[in-house]
N, C-alpha and C. Protein backbone atom coordinates (compact mmCIF):
# COMPACT_ATOMS: atom_id res chain seq x y z
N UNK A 1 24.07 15.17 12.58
CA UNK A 1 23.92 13.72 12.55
C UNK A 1 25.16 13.11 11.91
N UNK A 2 25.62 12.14 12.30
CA UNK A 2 26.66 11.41 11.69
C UNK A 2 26.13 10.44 10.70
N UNK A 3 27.31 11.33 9.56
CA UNK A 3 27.07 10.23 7.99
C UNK A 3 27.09 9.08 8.16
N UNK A 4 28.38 8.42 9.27
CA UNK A 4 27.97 7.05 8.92
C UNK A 4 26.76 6.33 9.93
N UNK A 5 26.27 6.95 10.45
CA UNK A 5 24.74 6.04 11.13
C UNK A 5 23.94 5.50 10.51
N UNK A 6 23.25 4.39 10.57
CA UNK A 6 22.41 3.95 9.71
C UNK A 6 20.83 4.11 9.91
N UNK A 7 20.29 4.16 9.09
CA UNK A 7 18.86 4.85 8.89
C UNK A 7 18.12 3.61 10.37
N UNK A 8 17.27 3.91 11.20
CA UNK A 8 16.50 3.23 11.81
C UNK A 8 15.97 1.90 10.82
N UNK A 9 15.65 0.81 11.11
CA UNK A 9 15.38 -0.29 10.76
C UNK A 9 13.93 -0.59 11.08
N UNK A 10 13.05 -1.30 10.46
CA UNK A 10 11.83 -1.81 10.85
C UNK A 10 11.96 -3.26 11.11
N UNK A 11 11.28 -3.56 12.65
CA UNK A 11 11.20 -4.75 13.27
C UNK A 11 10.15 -5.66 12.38
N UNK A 12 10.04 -6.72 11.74
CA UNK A 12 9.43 -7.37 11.17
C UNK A 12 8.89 -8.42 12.27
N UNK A 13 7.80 -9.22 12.18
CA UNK A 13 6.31 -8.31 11.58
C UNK A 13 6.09 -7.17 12.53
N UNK A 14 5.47 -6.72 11.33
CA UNK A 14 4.91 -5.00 11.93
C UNK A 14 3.63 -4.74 11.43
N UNK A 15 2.49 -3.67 12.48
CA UNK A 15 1.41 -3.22 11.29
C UNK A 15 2.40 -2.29 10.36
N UNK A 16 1.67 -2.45 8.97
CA UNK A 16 2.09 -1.55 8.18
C UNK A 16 0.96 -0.96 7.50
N UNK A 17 1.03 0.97 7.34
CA UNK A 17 0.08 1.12 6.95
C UNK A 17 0.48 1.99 5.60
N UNK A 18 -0.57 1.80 3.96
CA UNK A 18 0.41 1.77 2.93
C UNK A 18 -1.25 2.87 1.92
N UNK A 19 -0.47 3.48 1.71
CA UNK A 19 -1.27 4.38 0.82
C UNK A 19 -1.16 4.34 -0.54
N UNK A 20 -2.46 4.36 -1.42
CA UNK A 20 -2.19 3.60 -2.24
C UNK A 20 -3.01 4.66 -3.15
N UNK A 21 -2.13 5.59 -4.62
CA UNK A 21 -2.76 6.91 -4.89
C UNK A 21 -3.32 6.67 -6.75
N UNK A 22 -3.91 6.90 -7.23
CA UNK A 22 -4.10 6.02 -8.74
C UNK A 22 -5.57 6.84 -9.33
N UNK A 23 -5.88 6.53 -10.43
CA UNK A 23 -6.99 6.83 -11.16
C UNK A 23 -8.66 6.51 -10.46
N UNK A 24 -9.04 7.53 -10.02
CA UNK A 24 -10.62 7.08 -9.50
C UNK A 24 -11.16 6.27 -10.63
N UNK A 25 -12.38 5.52 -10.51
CA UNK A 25 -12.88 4.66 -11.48
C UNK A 25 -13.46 3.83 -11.33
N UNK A 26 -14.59 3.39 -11.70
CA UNK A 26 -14.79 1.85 -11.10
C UNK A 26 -14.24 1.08 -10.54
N UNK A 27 -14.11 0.15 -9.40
CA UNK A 27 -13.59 -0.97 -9.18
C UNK A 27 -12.19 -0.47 -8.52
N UNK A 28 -11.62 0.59 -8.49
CA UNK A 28 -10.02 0.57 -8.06
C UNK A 28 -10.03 0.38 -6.58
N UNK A 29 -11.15 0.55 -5.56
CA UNK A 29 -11.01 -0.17 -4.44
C UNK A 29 -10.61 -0.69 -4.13
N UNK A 30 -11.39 -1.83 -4.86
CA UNK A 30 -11.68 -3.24 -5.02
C UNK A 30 -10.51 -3.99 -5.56
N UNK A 31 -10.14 -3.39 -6.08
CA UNK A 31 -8.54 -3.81 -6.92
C UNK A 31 -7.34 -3.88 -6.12
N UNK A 32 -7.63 -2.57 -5.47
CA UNK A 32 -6.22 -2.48 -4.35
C UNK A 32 -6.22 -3.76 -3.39
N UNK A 33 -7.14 -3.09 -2.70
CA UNK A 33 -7.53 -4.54 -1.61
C UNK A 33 -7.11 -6.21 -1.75
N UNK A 34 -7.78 -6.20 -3.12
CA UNK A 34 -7.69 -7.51 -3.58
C UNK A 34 -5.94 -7.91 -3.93
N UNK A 35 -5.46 -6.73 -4.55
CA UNK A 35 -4.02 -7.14 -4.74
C UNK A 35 -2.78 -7.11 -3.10
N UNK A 36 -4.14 -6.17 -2.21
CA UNK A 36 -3.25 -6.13 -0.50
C UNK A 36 -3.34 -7.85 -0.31
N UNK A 37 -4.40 -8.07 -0.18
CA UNK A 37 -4.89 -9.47 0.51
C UNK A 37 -4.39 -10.34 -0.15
N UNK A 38 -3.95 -10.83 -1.44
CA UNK A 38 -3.29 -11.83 -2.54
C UNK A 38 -1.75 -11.31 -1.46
N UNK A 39 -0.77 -10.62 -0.70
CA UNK A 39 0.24 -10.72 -0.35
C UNK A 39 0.02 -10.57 0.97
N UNK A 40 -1.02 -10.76 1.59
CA UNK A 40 -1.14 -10.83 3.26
C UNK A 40 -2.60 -11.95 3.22
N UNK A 41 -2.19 -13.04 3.22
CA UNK A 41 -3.56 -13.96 3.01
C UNK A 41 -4.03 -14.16 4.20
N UNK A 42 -2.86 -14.63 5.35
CA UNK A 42 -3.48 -14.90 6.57
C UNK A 42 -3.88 -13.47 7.21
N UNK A 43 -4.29 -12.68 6.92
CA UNK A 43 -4.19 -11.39 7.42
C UNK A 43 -5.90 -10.65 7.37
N UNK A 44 -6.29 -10.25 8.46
CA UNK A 44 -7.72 -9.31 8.20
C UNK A 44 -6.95 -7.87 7.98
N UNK A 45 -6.81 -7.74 6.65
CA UNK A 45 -6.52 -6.18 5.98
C UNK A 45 -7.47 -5.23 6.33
N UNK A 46 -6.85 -4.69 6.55
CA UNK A 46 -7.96 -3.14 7.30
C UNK A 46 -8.09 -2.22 6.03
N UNK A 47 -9.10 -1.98 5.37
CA UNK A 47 -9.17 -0.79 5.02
C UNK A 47 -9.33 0.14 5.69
N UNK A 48 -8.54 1.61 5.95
CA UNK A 48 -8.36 2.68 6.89
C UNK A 48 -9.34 3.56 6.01
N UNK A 49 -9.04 3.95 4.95
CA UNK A 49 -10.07 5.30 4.58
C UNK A 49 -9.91 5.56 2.69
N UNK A 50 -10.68 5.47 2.60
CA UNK A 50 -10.76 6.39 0.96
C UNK A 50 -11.16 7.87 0.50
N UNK A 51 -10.30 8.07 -0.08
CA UNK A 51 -10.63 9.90 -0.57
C UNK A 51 -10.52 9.87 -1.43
N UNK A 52 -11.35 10.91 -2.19
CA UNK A 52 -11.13 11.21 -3.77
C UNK A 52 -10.38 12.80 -3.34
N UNK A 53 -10.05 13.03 -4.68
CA UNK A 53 -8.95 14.04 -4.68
C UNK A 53 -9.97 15.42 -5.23
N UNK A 54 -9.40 16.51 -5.05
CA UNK A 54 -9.81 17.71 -4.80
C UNK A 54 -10.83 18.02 -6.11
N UNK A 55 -10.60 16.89 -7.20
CA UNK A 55 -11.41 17.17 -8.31
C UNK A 55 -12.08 16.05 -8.82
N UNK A 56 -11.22 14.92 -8.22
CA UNK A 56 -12.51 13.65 -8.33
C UNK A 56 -11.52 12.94 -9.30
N UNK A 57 -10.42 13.33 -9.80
CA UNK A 57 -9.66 12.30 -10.61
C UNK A 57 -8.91 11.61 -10.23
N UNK A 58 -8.32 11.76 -9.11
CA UNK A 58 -7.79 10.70 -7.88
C UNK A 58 -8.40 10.06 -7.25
N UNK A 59 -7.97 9.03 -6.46
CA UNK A 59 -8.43 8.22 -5.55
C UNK A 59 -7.23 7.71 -4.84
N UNK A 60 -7.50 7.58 -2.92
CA UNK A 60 -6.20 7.38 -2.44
C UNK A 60 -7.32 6.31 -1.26
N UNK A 61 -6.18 5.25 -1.18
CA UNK A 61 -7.19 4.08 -0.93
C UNK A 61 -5.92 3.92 0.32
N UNK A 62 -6.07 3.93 1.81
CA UNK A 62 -5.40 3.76 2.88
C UNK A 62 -5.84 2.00 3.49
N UNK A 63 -4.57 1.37 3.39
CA UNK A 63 -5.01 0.08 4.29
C UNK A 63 -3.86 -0.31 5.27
N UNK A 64 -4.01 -0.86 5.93
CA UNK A 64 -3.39 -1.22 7.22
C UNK A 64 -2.92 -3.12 7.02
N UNK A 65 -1.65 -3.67 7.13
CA UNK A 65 -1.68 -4.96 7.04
C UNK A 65 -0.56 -5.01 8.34
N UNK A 66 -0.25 -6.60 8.10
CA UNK A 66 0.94 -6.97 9.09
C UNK A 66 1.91 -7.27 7.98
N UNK A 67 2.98 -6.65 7.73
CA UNK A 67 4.32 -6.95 7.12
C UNK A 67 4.95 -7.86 7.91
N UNK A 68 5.77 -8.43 6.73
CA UNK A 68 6.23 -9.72 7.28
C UNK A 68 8.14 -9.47 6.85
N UNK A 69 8.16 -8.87 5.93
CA UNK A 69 9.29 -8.34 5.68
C UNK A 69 9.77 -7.76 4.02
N UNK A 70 10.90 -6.96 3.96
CA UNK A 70 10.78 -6.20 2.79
C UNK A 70 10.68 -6.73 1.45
N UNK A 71 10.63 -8.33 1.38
CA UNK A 71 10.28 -8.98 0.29
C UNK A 71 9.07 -8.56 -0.53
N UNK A 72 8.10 -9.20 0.98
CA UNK A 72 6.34 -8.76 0.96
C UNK A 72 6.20 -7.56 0.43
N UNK A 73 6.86 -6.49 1.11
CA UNK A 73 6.33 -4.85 0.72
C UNK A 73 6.78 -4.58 -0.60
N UNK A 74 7.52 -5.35 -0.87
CA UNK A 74 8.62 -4.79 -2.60
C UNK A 74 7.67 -5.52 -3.60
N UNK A 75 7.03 -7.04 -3.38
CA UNK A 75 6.08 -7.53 -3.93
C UNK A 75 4.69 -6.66 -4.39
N UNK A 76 4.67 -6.90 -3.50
CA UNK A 76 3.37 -5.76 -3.25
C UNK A 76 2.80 -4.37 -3.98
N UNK A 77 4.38 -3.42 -4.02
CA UNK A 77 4.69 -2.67 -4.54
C UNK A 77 4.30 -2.76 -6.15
N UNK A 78 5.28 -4.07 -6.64
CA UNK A 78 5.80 -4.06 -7.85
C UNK A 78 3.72 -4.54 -8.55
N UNK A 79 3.54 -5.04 -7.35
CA UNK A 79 1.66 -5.62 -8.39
C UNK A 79 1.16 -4.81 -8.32
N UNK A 80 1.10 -3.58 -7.63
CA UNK A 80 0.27 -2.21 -7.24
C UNK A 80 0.43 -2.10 -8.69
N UNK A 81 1.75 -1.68 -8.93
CA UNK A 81 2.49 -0.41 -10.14
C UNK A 81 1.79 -1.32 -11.50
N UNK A 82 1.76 -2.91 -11.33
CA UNK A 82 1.32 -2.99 -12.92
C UNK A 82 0.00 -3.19 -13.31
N UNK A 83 -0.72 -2.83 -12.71
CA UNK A 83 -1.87 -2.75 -12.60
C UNK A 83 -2.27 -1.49 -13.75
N UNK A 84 -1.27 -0.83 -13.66
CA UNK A 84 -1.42 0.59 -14.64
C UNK A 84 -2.05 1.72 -14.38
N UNK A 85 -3.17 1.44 -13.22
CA UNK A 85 -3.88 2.07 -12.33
C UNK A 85 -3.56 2.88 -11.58
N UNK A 86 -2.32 2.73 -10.69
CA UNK A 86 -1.87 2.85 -9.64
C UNK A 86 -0.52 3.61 -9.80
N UNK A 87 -0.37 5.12 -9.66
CA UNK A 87 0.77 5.93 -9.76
C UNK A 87 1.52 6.27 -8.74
N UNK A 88 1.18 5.34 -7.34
CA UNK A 88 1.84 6.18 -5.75
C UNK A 88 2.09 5.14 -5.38
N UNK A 89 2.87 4.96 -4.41
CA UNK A 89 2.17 3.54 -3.27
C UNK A 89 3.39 3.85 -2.32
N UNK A 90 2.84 4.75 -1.17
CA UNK A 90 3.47 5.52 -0.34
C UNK A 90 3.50 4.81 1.28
């Protein structure tokens, strides 16, 4: 591959689908979601699927939105992480 090529680009808007990995617990669903939908308002957010992790101390919460561009996703990102909850957001 040639060094100087540049990485593929994402066409904005796009579905985007964003995994979201953190402390099982009460309410962290509910939390994610709520902090997806506060940055996609006009948007029916899909929740895709929830799993707990092989021992029950994880929780990985899959949702589906329409990105609008890398502002949104970096936003998004940064409210996941302070939540304190939330150690992934893949």
């Amino acid at each position: 591959m040639n060094a100087s090529a540049e990485p593929p680009r994402i066409e904005f808007p796009c579905r985007y689908p964003i995994k979201i990995i953190g402390e099982a617990g009460e309410g962290f669903t509910e939390l994610v979601v709520n902090i997806v939908e506060r940055h996609a308002p006009d948007e029916n957010t899909r929740l895709v699927d929830v799993r707990d992790s092989k021992n029950g101390r994880f929780l990985s919460v899959r949702v589906e939105l329409t990105a609008t561009g890398p502002e949104q996703l970096q936003a998004l990102h940064v409210d996941l992480k302070a939540t304190g909850r939330v150690h992934m957001v893949l």
